[in-house]
PDB file of N, CA and C in Angstrom:
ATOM      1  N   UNK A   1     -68.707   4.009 -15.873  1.00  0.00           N
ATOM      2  CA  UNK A   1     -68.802   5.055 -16.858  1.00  0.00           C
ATOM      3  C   UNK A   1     -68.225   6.347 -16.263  1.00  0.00           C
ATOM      4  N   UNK A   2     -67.138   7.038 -16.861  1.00  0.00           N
ATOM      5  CA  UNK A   2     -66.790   8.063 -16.554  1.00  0.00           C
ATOM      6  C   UNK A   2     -67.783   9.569 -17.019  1.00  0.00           C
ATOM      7  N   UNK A   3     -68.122  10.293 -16.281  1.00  0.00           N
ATOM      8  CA  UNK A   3     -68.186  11.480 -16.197  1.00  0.00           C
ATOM      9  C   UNK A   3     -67.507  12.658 -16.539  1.00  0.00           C
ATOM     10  N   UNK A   4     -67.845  13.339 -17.459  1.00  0.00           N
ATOM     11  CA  UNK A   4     -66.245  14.628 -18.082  1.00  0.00           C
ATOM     12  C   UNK A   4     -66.478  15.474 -16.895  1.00  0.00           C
ATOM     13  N   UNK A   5     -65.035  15.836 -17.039  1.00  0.00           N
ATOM     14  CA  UNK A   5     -64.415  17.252 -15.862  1.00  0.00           C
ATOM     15  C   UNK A   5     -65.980  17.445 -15.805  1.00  0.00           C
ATOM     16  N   UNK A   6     -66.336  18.316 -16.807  1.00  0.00           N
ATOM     17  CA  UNK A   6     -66.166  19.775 -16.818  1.00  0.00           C
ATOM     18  C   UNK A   6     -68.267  19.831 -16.534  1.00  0.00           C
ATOM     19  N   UNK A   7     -68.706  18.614 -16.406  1.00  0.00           N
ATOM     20  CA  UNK A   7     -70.025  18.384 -15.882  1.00  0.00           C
ATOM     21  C   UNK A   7     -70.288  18.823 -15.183  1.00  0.00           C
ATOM     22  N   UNK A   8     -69.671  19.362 -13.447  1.00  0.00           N
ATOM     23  CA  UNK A   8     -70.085  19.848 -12.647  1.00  0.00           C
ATOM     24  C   UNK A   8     -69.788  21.474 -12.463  1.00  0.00           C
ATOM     25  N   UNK A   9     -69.118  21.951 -13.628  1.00  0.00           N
ATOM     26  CA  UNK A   9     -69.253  23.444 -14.017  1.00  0.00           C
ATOM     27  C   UNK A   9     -70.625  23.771 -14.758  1.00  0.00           C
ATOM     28  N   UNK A  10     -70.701  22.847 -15.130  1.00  0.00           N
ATOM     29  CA  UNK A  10     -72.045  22.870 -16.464  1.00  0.00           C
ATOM     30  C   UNK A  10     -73.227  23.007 -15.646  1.00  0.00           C
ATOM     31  N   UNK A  11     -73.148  21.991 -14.316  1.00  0.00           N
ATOM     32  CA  UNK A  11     -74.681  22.047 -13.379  1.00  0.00           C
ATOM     33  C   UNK A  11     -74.203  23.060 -12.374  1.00  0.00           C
ATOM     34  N   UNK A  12     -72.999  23.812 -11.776  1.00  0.00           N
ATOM     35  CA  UNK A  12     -73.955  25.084 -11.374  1.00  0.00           C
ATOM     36  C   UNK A  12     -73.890  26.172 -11.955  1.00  0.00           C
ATOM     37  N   UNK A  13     -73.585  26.294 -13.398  1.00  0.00           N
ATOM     38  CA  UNK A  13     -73.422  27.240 -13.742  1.00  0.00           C
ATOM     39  C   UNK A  13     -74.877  27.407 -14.216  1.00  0.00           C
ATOM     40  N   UNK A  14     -75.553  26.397 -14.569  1.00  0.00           N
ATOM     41  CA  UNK A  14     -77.328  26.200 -15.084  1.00  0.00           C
ATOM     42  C   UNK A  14     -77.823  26.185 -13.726  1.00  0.00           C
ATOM     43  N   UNK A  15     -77.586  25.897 -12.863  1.00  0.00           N
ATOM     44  CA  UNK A  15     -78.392  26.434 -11.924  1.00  0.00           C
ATOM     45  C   UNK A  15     -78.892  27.971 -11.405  1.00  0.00           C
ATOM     46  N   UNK A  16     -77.356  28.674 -11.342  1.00  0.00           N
ATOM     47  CA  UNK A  16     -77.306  29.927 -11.199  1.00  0.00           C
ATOM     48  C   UNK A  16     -77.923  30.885 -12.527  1.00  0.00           C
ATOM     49  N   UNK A  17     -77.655  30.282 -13.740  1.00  0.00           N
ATOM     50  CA  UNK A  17     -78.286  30.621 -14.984  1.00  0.00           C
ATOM     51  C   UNK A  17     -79.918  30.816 -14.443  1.00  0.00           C
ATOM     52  N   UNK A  18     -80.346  29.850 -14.191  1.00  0.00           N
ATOM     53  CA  UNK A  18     -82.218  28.822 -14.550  1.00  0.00           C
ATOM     54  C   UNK A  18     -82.596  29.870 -13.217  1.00  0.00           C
ATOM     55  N   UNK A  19     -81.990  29.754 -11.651  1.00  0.00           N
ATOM     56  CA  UNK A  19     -82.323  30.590 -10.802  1.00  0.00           C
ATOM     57  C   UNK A  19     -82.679  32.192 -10.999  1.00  0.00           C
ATOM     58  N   UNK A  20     -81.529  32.548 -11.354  1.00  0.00           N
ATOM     59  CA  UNK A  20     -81.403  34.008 -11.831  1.00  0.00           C
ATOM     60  C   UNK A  20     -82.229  34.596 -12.775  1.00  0.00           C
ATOM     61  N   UNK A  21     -82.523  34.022 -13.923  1.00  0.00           N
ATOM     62  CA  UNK A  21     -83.492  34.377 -14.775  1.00  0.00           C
ATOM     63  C   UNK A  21     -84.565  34.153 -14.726  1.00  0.00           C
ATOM     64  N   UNK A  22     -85.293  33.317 -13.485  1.00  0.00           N
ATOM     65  CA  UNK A  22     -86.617  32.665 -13.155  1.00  0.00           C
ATOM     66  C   UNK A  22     -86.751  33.958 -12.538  1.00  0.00           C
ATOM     67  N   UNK A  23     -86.276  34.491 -11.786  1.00  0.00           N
ATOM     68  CA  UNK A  23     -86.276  35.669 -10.287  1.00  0.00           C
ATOM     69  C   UNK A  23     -86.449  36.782 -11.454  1.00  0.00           C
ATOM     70  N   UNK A  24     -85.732  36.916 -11.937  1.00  0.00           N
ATOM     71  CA  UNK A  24     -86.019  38.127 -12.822  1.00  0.00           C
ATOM     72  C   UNK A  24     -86.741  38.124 -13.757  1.00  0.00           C
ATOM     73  N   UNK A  25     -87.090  37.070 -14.592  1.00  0.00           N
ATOM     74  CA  UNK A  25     -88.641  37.438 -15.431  1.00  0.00           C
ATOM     75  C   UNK A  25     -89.813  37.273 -14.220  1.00  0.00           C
ATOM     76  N   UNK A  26     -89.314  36.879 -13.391  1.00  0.00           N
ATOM     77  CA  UNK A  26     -91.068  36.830 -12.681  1.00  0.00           C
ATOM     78  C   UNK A  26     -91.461  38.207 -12.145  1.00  0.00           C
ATOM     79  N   UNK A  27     -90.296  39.044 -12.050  1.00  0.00           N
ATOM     80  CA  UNK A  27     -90.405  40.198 -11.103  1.00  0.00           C
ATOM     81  C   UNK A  27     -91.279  41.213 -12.320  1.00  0.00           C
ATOM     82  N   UNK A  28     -90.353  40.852 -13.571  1.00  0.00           N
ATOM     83  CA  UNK A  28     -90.783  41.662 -14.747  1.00  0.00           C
ATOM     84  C   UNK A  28     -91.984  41.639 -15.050  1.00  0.00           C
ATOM     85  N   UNK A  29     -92.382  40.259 -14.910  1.00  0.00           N
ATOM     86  CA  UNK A  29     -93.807  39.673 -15.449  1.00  0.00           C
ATOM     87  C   UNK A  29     -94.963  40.382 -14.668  1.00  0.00           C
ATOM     88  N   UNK A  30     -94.034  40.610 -12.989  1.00  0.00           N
ATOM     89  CA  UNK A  30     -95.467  40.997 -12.047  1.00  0.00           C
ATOM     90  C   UNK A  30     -95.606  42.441 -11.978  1.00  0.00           C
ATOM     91  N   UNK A  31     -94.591  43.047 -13.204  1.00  0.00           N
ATOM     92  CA  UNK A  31     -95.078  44.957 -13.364  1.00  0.00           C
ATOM     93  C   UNK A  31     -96.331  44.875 -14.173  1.00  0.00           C
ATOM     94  N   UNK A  32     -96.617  43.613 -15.005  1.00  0.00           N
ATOM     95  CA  UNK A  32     -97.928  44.271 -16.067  1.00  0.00           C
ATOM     96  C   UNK A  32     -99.062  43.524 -15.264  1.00  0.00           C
ATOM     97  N   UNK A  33     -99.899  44.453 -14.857  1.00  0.00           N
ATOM     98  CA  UNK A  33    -101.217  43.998 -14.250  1.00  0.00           C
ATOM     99  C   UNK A  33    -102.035  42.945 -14.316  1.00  0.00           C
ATOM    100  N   UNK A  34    -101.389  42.230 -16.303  1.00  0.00           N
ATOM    101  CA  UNK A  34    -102.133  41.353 -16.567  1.00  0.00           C
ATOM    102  C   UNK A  34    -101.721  39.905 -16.178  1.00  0.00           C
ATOM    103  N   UNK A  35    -100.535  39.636 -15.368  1.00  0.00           N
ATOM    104  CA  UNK A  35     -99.791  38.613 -14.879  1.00  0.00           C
ATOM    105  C   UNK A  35     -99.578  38.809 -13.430  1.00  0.00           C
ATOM    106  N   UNK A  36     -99.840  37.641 -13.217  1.00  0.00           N
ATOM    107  CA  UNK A  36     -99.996  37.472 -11.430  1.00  0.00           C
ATOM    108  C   UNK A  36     -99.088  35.972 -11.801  1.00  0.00           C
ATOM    109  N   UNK A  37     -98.508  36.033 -10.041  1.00  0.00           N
ATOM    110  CA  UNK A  37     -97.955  34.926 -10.117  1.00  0.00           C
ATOM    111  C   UNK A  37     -98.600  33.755  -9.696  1.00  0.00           C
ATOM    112  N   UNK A  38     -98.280  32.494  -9.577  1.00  0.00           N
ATOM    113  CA  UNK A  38     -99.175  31.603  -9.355  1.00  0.00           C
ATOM    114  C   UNK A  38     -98.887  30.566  -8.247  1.00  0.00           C
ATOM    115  N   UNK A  39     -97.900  30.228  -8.318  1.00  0.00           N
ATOM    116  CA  UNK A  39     -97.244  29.750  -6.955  1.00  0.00           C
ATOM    117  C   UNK A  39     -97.638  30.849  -6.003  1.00  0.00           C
ATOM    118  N   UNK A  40     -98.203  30.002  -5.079  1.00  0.00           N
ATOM    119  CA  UNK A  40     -98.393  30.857  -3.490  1.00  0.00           C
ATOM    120  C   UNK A  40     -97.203  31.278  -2.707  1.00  0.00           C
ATOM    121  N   UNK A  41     -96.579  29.692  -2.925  1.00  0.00           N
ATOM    122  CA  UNK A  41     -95.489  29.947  -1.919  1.00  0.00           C
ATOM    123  C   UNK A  41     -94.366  31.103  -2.066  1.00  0.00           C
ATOM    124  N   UNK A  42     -94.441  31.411  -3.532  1.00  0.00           N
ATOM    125  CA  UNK A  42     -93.546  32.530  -4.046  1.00  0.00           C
ATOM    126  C   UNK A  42     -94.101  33.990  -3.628  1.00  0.00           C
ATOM    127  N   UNK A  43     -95.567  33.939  -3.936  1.00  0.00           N
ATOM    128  CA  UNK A  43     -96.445  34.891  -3.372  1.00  0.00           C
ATOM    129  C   UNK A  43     -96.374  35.169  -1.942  1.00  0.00           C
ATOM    130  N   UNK A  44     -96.155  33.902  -1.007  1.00  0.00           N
ATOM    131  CA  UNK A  44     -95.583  34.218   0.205  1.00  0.00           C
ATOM    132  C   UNK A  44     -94.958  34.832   0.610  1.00  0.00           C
ATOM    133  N   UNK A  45     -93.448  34.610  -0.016  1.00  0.00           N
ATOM    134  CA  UNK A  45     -92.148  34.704   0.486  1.00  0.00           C
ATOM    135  C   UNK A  45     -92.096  36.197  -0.123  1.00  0.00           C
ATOM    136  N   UNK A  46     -92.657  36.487  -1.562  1.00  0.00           N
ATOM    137  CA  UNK A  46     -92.355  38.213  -1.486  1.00  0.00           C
ATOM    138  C   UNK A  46     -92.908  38.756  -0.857  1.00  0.00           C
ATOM    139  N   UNK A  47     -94.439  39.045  -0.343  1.00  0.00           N
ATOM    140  CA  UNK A  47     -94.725  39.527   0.350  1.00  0.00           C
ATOM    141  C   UNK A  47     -94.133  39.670   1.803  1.00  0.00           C
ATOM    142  N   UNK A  48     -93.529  38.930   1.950  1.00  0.00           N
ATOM    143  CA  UNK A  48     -92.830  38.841   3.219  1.00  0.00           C
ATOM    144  C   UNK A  48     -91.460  39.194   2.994  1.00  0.00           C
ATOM    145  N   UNK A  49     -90.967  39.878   1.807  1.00  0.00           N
ATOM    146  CA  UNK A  49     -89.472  40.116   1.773  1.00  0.00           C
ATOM    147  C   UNK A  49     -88.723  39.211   1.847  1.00  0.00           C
ATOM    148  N   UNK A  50     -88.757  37.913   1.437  1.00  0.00           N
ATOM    149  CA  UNK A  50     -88.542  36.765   1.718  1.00  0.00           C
ATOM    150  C   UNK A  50     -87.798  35.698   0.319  1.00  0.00           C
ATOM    151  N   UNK A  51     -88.504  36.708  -0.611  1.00  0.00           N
ATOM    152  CA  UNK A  51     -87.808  35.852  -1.503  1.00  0.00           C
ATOM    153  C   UNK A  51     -86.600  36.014  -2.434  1.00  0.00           C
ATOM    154  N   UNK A  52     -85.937  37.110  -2.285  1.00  0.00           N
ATOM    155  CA  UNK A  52     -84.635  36.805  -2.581  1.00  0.00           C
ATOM    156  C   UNK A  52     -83.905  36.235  -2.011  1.00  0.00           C
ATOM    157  N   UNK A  53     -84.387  36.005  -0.456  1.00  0.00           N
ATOM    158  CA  UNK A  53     -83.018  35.240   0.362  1.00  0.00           C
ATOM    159  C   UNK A  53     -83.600  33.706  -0.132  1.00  0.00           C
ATOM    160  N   UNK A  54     -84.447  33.972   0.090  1.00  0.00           N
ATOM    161  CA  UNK A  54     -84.490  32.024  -0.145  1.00  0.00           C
ATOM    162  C   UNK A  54     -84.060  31.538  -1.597  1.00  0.00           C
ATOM    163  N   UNK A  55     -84.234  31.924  -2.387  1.00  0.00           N
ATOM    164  CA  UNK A  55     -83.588  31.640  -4.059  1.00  0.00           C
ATOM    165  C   UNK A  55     -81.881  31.844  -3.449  1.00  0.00           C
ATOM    166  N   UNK A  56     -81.518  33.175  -3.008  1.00  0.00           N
ATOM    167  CA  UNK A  56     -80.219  33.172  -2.650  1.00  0.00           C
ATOM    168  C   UNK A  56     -79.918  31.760  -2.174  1.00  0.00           C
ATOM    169  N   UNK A  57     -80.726  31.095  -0.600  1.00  0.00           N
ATOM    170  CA  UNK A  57     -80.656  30.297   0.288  1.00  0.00           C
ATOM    171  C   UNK A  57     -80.388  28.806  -1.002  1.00  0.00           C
ATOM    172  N   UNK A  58     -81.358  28.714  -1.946  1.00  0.00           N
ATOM    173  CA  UNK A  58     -81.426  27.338  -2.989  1.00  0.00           C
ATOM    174  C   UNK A  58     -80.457  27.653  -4.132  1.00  0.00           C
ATOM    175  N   UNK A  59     -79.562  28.521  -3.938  1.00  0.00           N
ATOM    176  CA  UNK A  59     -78.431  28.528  -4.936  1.00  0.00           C
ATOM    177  C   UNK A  59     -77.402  28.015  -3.974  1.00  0.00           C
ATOM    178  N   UNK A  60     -77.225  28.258  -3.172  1.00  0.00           N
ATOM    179  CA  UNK A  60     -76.033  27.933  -2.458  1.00  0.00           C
ATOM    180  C   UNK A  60     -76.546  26.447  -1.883  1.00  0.00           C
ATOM    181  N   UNK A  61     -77.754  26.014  -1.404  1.00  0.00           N
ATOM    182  CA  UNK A  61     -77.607  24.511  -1.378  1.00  0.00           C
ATOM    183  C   UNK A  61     -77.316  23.846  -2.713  1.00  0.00           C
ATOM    184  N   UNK A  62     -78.207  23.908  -3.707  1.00  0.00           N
ATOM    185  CA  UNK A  62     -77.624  23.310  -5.031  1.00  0.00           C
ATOM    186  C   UNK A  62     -76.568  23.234  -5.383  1.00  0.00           C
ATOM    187  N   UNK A  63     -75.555  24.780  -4.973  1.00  0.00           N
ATOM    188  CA  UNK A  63     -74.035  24.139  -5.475  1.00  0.00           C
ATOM    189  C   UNK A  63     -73.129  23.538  -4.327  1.00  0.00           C
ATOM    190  N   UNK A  64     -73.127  23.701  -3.089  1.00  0.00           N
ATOM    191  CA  UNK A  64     -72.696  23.146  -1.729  1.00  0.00           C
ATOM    192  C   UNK A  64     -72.932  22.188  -1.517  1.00  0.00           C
ATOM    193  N   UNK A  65     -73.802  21.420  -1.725  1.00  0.00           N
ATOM    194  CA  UNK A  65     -74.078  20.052  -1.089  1.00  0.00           C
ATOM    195  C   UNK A  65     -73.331  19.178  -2.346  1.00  0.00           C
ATOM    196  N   UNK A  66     -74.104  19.005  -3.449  1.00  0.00           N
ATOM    197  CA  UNK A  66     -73.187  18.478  -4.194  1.00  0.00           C
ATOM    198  C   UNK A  66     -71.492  18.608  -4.398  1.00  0.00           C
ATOM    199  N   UNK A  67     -71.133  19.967  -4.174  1.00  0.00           N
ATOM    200  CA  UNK A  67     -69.664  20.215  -4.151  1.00  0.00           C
ATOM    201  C   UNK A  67     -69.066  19.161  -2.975  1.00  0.00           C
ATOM    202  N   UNK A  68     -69.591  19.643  -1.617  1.00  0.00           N
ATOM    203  CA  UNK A  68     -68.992  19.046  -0.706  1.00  0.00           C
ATOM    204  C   UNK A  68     -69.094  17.647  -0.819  1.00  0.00           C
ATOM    205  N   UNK A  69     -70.214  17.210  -1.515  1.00  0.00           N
ATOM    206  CA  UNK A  69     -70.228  15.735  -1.127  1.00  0.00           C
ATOM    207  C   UNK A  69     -69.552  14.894  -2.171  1.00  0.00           C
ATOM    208  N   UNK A  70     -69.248  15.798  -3.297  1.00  0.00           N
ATOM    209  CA  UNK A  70     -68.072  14.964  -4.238  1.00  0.00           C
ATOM    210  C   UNK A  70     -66.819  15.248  -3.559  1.00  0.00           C
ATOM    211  N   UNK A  71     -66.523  16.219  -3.330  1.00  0.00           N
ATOM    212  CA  UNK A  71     -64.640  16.045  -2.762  1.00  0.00           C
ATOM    213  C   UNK A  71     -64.754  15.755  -1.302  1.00  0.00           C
ATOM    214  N   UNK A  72     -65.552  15.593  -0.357  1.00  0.00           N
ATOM    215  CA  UNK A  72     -65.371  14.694   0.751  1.00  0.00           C
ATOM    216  C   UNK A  72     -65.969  13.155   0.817  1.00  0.00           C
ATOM    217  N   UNK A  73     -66.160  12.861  -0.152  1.00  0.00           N
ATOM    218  CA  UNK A  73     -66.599  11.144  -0.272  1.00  0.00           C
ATOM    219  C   UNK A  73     -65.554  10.758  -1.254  1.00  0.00           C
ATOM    220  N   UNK A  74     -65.409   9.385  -1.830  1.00  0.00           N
ATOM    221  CA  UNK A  74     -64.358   8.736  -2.428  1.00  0.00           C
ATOM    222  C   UNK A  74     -65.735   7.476  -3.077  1.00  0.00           C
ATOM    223  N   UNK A  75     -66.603   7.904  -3.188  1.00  0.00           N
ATOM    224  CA  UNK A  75     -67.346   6.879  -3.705  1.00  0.00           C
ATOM    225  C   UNK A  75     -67.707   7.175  -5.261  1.00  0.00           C
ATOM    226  N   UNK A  76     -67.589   5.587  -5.910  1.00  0.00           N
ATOM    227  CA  UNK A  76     -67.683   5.856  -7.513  1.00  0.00           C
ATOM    228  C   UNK A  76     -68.742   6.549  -7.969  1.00  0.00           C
ATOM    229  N   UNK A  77     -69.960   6.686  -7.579  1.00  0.00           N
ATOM    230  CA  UNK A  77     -71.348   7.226  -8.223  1.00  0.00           C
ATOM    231  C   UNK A  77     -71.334   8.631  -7.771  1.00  0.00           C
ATOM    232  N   UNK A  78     -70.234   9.259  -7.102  1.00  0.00           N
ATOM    233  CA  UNK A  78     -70.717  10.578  -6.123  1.00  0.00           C
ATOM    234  C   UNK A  78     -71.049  11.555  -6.878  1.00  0.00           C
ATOM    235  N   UNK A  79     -70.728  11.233  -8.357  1.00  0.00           N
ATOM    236  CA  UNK A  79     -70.942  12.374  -9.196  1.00  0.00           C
ATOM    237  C   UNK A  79     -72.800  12.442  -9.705  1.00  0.00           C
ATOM    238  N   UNK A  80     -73.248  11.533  -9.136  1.00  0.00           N
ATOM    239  CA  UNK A  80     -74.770  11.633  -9.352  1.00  0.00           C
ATOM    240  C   UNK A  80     -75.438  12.231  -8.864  1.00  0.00           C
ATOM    241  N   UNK A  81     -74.784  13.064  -7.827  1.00  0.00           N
ATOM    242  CA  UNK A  81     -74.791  14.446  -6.805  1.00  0.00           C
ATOM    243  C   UNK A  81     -75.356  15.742  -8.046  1.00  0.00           C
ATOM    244  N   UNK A  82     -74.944  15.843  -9.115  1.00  0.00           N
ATOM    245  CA  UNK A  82     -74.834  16.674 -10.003  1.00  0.00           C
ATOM    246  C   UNK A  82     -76.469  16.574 -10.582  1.00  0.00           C
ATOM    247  N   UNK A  83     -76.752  15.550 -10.437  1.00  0.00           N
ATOM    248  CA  UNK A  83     -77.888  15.578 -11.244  1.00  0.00           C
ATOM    249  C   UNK A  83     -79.566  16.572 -10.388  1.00  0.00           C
ATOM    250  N   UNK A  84     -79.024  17.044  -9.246  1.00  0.00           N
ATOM    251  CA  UNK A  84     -79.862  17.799  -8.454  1.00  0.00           C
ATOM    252  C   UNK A  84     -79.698  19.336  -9.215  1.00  0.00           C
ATOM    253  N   UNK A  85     -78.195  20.140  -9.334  1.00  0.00           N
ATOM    254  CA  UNK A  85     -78.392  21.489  -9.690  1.00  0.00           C
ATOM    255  C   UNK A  85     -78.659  21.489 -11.464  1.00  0.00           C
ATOM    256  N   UNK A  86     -78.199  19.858 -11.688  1.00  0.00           N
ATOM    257  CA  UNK A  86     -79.009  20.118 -12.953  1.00  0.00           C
ATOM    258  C   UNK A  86     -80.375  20.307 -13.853  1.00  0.00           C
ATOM    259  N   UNK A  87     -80.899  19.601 -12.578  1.00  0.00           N
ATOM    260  CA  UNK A  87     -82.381  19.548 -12.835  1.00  0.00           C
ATOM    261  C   UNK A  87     -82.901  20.667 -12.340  1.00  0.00           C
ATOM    262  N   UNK A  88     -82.421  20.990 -11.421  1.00  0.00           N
ATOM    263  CA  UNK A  88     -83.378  22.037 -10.741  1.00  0.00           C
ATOM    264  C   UNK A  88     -83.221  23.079 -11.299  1.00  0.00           C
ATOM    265  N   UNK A  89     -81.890  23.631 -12.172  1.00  0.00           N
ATOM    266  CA  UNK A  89     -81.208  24.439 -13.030  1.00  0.00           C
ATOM    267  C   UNK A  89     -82.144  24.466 -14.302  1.00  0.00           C
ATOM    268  N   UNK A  90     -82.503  23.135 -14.767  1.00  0.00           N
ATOM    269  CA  UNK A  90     -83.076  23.310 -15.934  1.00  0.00           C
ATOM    270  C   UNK A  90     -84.693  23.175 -15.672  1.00  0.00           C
ATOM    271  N   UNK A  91     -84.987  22.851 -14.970  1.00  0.00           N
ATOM    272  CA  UNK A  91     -86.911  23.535 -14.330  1.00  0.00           C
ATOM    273  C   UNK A  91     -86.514  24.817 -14.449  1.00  0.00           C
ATOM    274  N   UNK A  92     -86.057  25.870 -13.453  1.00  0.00           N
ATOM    275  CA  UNK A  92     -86.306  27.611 -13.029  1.00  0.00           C
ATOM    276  C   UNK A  92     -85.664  27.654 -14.511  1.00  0.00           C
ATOM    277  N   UNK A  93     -85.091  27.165 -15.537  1.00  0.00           N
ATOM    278  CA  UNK A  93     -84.577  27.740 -16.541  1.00  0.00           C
ATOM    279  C   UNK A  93     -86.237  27.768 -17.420  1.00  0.00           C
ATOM    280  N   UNK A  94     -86.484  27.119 -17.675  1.00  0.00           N
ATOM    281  CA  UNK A  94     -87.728  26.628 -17.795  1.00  0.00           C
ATOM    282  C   UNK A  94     -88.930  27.419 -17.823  1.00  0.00           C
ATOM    283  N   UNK A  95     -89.000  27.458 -16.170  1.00  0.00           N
ATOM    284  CA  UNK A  95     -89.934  28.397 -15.899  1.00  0.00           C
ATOM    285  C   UNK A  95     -89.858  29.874 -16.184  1.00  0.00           C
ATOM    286  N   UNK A  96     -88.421  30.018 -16.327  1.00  0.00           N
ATOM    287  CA  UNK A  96     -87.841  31.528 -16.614  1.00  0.00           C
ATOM    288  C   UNK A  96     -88.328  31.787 -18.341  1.00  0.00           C
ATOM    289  N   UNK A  97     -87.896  30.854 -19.102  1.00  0.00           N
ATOM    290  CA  UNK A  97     -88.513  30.475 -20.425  1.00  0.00           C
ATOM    291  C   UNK A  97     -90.208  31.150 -20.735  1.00  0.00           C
ATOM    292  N   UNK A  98     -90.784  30.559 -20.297  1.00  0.00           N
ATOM    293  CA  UNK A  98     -92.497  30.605 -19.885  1.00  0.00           C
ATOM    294  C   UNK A  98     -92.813  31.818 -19.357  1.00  0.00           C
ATOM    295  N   UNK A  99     -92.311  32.546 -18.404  1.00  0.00           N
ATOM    296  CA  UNK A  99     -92.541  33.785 -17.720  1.00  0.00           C
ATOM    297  C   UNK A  99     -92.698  34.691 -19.215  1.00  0.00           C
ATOM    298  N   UNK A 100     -91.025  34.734 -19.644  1.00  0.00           N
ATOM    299  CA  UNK A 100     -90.699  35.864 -20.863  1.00  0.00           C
ATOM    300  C   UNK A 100     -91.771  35.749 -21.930  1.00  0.00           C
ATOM    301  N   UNK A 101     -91.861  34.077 -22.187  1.00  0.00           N
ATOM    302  CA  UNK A 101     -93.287  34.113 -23.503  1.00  0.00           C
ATOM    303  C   UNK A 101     -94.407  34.737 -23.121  1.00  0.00           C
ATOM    304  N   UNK A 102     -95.015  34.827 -21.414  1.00  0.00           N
ATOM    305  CA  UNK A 102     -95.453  35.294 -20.917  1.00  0.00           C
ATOM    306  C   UNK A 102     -95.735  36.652 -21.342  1.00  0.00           C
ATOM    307  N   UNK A 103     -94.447  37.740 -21.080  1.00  0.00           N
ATOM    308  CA  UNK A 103     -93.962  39.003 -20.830  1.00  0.00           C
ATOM    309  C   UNK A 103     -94.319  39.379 -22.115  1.00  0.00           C
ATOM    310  N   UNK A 104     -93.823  38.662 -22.989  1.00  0.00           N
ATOM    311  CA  UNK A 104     -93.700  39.046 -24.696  1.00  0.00           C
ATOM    312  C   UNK A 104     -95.440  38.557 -25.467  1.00  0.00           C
ATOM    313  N   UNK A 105     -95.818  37.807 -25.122  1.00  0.00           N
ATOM    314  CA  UNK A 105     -97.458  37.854 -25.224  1.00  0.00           C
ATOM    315  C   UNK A 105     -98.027  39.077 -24.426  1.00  0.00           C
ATOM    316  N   UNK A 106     -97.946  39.116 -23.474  1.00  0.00           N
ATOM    317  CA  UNK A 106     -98.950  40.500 -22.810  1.00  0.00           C
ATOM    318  C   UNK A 106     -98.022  41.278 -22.808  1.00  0.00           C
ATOM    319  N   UNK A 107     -97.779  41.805 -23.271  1.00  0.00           N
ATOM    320  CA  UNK A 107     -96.786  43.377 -23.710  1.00  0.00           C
ATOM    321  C   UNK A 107     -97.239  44.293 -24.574  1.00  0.00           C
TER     322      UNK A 107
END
């Protein structure tokens, strides 16, 4: 089964989409007193100044690993590589989703 071109524009461009807008409604979400975040580990990493690099750090694995490993392999399935920034693209899209209903309920 062939795969179109234009699939692996589609998964990181939703990645960088789902990333970007997760980071920024959560930041929004955590100005109104009445929203806390809930993940620790996120709670971690800001407190520690920590979490823009690491979202930075999981944008660039999501689109790098898959990139590299389709044009340096020659194997038929390599494009199943894609199905990582897509998913993970469409979770933080997701969660970015949920934050704003969030934002727009307690507002």
């Amino acid at each position: 089964m062939r795969v179109p071109g234009n699939i692996e524009g589609i998964a990181y461009r939703l990645v960088a989409l789902g990333i970007a807008l997760d980071h920024l409604s959560t930041r929004i979400g955590l100005l109104n007193p009445m929203i806390w975040e809930f993940n620790q580990f996120t709670v971690h990493l800001a407190q520690h100044n920590l979490w823009l690099p690491f979202d930075a750090f999981m944008l660039s694995v999501a689109i790098a690993i898959p990139a590299l490993f389709i044009r340096r392999t020659s194997l038929d399935g390599r494009k199943v590589m894609l199905l990582f920034p897509l998913i993970f693209g469409a979770a933080r899209l997701g969660a970015a989703l949920h934050n704003f209903a969030l934002i727009i309920l307690w507002a």
